[in-house]
N, C-alpha and C. Protein backbone atom coordinates (compact mmCIF):
# COMPACT_ATOMS: atom_id res chain seq x y z
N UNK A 1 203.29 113.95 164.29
CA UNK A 1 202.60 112.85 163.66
C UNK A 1 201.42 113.40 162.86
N UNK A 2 201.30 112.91 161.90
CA UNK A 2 200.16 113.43 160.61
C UNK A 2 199.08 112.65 161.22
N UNK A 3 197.78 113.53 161.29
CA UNK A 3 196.49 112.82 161.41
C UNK A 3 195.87 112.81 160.15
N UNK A 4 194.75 112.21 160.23
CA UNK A 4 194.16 111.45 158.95
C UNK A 4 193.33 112.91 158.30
N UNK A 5 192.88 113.91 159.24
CA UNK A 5 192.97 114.96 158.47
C UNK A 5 193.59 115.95 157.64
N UNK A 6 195.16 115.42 158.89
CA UNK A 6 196.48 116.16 157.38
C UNK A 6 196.38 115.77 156.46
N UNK A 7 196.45 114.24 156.15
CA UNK A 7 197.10 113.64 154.83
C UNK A 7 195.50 113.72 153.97
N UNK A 8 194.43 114.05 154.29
CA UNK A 8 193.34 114.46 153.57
C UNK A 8 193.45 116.03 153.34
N UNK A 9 193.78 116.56 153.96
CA UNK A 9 194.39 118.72 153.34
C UNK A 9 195.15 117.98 152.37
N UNK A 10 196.62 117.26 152.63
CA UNK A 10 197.72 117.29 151.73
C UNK A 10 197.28 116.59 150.39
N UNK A 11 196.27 115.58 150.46
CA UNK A 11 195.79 115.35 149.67
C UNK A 11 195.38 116.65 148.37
N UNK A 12 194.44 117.16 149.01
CA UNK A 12 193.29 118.08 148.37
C UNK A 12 194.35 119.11 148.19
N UNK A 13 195.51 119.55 148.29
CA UNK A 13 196.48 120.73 148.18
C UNK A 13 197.35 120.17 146.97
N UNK A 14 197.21 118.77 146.56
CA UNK A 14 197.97 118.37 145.24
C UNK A 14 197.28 118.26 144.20
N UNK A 15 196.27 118.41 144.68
CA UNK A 15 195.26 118.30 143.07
C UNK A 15 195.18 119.57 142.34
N UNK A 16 194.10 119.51 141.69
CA UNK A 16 193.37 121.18 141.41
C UNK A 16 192.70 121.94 142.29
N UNK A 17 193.00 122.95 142.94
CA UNK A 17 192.62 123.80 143.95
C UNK A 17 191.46 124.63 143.44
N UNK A 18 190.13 124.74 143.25
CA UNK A 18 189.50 125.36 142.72
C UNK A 18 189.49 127.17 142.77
N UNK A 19 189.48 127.92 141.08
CA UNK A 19 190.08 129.26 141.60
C UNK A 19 188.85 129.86 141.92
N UNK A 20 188.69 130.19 143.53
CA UNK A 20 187.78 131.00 143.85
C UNK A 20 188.07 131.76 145.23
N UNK A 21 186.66 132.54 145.71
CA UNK A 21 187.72 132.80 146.99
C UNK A 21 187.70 132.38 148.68
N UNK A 22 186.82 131.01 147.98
CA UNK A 22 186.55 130.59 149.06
C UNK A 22 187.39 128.72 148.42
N UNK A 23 188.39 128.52 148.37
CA UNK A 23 189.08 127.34 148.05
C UNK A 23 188.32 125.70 148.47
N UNK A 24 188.55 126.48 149.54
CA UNK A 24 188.79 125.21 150.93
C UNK A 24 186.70 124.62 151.32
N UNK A 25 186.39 125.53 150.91
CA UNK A 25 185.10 125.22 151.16
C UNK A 25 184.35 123.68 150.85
N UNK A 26 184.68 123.08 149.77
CA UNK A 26 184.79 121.58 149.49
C UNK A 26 185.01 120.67 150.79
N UNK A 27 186.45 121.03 150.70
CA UNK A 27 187.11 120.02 151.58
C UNK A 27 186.63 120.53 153.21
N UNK A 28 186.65 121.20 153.98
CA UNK A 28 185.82 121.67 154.84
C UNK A 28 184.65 120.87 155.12
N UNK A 29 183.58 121.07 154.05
CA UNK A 29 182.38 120.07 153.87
C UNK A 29 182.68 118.90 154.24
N UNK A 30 183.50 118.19 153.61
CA UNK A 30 183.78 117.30 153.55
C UNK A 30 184.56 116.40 154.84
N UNK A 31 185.13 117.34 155.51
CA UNK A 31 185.92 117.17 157.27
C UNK A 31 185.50 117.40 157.82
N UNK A 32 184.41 117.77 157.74
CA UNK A 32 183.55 118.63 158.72
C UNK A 32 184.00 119.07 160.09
N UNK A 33 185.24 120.34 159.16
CA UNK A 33 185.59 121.30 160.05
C UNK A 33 185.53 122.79 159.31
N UNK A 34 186.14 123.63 159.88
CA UNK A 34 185.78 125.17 159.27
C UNK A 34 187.40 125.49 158.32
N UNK A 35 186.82 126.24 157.45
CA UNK A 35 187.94 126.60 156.10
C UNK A 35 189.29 126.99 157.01
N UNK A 36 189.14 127.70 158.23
CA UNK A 36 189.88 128.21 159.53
C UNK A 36 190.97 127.57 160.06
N UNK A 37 190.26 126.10 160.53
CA UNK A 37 190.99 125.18 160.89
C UNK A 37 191.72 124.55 159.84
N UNK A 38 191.03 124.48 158.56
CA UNK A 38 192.24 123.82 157.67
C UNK A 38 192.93 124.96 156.98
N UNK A 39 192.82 126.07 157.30
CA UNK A 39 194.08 126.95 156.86
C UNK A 39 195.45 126.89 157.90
N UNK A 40 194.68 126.62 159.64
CA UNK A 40 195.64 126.71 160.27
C UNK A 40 196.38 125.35 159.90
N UNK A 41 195.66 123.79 159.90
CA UNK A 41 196.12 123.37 159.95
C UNK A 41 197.30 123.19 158.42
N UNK A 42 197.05 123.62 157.58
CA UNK A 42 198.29 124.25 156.73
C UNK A 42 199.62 124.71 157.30
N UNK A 43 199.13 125.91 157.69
CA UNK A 43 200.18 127.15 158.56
C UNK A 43 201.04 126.19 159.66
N UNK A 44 200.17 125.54 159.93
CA UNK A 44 200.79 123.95 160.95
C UNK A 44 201.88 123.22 160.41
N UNK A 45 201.45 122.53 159.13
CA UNK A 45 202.22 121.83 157.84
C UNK A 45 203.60 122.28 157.48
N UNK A 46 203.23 124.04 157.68
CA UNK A 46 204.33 124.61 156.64
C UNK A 46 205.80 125.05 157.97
N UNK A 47 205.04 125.04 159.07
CA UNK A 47 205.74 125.58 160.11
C UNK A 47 206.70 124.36 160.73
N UNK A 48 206.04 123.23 160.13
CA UNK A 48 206.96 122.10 160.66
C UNK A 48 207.89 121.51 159.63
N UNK A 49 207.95 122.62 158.18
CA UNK A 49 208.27 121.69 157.05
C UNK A 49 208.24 120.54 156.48
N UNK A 50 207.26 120.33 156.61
CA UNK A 50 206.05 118.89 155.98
C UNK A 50 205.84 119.68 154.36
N UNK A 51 205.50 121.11 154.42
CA UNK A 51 204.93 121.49 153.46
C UNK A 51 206.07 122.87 153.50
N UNK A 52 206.45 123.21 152.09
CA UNK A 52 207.75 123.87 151.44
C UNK A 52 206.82 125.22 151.16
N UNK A 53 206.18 124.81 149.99
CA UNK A 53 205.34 126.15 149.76
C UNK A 53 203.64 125.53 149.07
N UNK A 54 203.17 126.50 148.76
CA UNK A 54 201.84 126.13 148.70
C UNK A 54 201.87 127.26 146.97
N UNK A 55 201.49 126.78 146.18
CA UNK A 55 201.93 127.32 144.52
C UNK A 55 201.17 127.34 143.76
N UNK A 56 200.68 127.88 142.48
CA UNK A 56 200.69 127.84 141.36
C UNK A 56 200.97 126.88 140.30
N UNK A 57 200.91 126.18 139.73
CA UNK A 57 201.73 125.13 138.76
C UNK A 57 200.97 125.52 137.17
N UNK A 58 202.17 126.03 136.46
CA UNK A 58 201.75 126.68 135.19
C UNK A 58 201.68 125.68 134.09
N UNK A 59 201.02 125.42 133.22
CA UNK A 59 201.23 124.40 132.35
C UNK A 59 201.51 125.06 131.30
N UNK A 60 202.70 125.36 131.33
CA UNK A 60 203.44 125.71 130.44
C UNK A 60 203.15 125.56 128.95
N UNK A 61 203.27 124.59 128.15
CA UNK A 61 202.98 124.28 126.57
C UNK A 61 201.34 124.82 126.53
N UNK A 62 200.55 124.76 127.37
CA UNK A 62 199.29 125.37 127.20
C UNK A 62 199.55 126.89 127.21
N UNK A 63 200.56 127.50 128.32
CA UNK A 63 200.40 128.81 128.22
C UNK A 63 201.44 129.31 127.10
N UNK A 64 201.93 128.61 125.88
CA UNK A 64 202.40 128.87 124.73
C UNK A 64 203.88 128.48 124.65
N UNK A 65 204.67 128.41 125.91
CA UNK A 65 206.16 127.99 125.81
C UNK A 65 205.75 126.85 125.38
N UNK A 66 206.26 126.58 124.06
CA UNK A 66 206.19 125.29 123.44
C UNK A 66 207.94 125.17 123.28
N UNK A 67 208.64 125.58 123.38
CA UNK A 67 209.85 125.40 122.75
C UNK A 67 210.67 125.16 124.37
N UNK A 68 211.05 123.76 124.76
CA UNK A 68 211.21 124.03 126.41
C UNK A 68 212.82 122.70 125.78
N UNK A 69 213.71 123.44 127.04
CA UNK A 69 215.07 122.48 126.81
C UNK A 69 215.34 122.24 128.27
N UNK A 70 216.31 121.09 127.81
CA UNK A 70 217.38 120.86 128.99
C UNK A 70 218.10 121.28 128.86
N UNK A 71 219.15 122.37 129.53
CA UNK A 71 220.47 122.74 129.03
C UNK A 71 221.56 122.14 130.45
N UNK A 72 222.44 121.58 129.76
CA UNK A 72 223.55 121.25 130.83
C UNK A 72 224.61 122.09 130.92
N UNK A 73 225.07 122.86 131.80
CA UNK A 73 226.42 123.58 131.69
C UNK A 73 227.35 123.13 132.47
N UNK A 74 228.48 123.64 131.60
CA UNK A 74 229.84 123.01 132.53
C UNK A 74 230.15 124.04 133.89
N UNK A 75 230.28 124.09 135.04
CA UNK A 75 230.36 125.29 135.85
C UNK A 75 231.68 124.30 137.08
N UNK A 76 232.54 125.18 137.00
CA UNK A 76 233.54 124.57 138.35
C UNK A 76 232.41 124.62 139.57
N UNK A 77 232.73 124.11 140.17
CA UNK A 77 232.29 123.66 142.05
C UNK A 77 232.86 125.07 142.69
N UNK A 78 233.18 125.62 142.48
CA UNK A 78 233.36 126.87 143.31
C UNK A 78 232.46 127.81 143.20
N UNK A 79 232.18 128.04 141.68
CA UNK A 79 231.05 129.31 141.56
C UNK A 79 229.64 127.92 141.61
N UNK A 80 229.73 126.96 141.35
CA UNK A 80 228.09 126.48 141.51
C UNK A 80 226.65 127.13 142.30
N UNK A 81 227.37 127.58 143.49
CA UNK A 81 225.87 128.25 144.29
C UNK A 81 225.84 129.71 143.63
N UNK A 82 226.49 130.30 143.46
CA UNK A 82 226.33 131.73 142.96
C UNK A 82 225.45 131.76 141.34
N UNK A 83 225.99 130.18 140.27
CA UNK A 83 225.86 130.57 139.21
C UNK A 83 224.50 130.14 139.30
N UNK A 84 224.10 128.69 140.15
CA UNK A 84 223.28 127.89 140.35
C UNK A 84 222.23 128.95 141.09
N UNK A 85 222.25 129.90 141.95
CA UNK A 85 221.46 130.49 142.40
C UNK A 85 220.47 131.59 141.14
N UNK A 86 221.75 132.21 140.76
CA UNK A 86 221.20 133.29 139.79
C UNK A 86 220.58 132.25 138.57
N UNK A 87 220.48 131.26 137.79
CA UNK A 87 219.79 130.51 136.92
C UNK A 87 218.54 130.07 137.69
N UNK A 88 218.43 129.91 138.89
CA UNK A 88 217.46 129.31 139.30
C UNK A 88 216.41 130.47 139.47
N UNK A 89 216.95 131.64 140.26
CA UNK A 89 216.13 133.03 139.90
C UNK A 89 215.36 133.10 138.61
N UNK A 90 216.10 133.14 137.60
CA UNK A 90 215.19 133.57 136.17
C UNK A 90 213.80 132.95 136.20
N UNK A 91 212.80 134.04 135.83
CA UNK A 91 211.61 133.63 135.57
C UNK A 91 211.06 132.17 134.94
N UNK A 92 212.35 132.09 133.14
CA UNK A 92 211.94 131.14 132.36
C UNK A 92 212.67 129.90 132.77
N UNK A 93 213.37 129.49 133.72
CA UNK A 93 214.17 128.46 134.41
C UNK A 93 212.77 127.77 135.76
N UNK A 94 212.88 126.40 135.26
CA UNK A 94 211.84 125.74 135.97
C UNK A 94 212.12 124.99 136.94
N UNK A 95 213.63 124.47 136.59
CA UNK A 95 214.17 123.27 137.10
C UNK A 95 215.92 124.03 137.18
N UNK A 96 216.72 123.58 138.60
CA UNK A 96 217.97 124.00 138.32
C UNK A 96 218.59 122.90 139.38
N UNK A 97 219.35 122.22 138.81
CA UNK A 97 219.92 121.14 139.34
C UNK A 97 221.90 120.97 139.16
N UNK A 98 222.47 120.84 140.41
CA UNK A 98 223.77 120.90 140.19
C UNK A 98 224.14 118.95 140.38
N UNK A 99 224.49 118.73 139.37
CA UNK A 99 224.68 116.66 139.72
C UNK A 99 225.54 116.08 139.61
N UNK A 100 226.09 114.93 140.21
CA UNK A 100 227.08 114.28 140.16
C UNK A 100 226.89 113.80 138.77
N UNK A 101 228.16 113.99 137.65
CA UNK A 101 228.05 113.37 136.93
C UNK A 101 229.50 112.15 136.29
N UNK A 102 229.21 111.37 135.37
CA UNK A 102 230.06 110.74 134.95
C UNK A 102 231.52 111.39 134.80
N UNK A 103 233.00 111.13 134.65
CA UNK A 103 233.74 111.81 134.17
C UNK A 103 233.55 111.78 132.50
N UNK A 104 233.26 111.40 132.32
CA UNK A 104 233.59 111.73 130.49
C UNK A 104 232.51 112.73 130.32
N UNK A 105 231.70 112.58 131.05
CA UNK A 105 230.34 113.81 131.09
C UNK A 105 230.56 114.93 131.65
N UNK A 106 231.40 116.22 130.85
CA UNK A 106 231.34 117.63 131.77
C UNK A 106 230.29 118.46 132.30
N UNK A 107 229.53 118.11 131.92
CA UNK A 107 228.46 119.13 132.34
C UNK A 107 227.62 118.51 133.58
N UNK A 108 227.39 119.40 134.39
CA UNK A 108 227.36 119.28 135.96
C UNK A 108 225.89 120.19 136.52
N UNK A 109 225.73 121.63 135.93
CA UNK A 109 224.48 121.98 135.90
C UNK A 109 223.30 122.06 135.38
N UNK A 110 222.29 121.71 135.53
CA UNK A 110 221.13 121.67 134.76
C UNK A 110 219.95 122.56 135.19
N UNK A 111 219.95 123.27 133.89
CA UNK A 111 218.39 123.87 133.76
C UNK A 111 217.31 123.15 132.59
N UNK A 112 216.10 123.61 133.14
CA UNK A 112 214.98 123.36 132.15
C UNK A 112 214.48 124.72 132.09
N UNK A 113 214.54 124.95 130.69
CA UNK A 113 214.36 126.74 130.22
C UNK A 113 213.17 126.58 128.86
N UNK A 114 211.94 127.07 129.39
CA UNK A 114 210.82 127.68 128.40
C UNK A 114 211.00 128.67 127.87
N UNK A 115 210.38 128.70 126.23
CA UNK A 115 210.26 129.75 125.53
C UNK A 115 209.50 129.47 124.66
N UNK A 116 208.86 130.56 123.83
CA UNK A 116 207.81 130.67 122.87
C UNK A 116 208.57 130.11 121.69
N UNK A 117 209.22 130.60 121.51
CA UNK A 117 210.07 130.33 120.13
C UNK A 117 211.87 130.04 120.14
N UNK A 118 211.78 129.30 119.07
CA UNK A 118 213.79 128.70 119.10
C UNK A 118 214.62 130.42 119.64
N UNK A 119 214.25 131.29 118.79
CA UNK A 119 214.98 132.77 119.20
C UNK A 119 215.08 133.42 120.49
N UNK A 120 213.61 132.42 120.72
CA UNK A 120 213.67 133.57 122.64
C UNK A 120 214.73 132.43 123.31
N UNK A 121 214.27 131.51 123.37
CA UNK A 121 215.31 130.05 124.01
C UNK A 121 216.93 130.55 123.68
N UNK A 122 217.06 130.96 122.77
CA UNK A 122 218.92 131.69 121.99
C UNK A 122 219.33 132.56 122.68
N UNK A 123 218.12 133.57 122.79
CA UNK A 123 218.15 134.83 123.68
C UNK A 123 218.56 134.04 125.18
N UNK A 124 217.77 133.88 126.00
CA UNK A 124 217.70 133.16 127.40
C UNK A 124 219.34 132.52 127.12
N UNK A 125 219.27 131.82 126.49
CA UNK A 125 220.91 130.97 126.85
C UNK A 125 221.81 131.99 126.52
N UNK A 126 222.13 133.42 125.58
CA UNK A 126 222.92 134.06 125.65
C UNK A 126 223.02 134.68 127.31
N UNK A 127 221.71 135.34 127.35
CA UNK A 127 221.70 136.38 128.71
C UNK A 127 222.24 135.17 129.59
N UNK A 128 222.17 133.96 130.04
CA UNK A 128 222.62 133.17 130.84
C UNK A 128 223.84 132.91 130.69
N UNK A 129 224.69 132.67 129.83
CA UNK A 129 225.57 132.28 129.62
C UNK A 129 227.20 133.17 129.74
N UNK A 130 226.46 134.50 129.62
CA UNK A 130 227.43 135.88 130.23
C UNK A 130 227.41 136.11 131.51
N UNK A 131 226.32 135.43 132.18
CA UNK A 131 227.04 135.33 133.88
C UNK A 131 228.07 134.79 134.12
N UNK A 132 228.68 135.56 134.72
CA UNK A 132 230.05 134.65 135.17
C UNK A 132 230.55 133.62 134.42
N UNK A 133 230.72 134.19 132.96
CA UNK A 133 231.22 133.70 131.54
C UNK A 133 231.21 132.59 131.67
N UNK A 134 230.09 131.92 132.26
CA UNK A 134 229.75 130.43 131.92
C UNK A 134 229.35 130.19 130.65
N UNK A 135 230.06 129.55 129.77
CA UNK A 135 229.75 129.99 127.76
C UNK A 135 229.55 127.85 127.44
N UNK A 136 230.27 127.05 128.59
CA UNK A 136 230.35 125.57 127.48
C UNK A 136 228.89 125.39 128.32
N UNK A 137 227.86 124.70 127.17
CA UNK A 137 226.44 124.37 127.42
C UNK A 137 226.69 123.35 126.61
N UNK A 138 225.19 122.55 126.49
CA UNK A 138 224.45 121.67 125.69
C UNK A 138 223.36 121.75 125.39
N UNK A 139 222.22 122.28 124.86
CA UNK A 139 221.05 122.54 124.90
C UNK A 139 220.23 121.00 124.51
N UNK A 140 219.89 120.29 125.23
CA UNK A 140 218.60 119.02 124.89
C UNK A 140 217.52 119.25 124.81
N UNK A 141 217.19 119.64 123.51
CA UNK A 141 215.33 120.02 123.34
C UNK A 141 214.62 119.38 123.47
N UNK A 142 213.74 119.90 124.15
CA UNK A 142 212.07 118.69 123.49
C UNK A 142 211.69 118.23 122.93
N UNK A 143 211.52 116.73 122.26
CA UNK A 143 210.87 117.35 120.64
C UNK A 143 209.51 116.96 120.93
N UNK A 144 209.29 115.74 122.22
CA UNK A 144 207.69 115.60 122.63
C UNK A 144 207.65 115.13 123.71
N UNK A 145 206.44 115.65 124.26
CA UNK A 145 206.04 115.41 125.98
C UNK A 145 205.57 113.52 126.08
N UNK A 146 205.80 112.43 126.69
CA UNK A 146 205.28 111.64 126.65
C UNK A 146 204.48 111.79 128.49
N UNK A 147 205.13 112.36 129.39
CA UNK A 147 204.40 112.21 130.40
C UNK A 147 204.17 113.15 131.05
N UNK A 148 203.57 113.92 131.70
CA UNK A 148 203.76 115.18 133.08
C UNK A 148 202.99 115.13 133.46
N UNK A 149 203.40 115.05 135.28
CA UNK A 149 202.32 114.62 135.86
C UNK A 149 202.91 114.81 137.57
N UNK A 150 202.41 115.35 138.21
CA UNK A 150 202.60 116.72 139.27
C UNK A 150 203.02 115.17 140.37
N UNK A 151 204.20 115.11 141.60
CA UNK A 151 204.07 114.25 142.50
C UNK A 151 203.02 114.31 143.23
N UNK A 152 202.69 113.05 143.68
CA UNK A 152 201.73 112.79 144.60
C UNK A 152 202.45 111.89 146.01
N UNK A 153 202.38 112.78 147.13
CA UNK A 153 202.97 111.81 148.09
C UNK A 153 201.65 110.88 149.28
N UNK A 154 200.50 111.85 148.80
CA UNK A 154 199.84 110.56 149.67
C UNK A 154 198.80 109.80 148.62
């Protein structure tokens, strides 16, 4: 059962984490407990899988990938975890999703793939696309952000 101090960590762990090297020191103040206890009670979080991982979140179009797609590929159900694993590996792959889709709709896997420029994005879908000669795609570009905006579960 979550106490009212978890869902105040889980809180303060979805926002902006301030970069320093003392993080937690805020919120601490603020619970008036020690940075200690709310690390354990983290290590607590993560050990019961409440909490997956604890991350980074890059904002991408700020850090210059302006050129970001959806690509759908067609992949049989047999290789899906193998092909689905290795796409999800790649650095520039953000998002990798295998989905039920319509029948008239072949394409079944989805990535979201950043790049600086249309050429690197060409590049990325070639090198991807010679795995396990997965070659039929769709590439759905960006052409503008209307929303992004990180979940919040409490």
């Amino acid at each position: 059962m979550l106490t009212d101090t978890d869902i105040q960590i889980i809180q303060y762990l979805q926002g902006d984490i301030p970069l320093e090297s003392s993080p937690y020191t805020p919120l601490a103040d603020r619970l008036g407990i020690s940075e200690e206890q709310i690390v354990q009670r983290i290590q607590w979080l993560h050990d019961q899988g409440l909490i997956r991982r604890l991350a980074a979140v890059l904002r991408h179009r700020e850090a210059g990938f302006t050129v970001n797609a959806m690509v759908a590929w067609q992949v049989d159900a047999d290789k899906a975890d193998k092909v689905g694993t290795f796409f999800a590996g790649d650095a520039h792959v953000s998002h990798c999703y295998w989905r039920q889709v319509p029948e008239d709709f072949p394409y079944n896997l989805f990535t979201m793939i950043h790049a600086r420029s249309p050429e690197e994005l060409q590049e990325r879908l070639e090198r991807l696309s010679h795995y396990r000669d997965v070659k039929d795609y769709v590439v759905l570009e960006s052409l503008q952000e209307y929303k992004k905006t990180s979940m919040k579960f409490f």
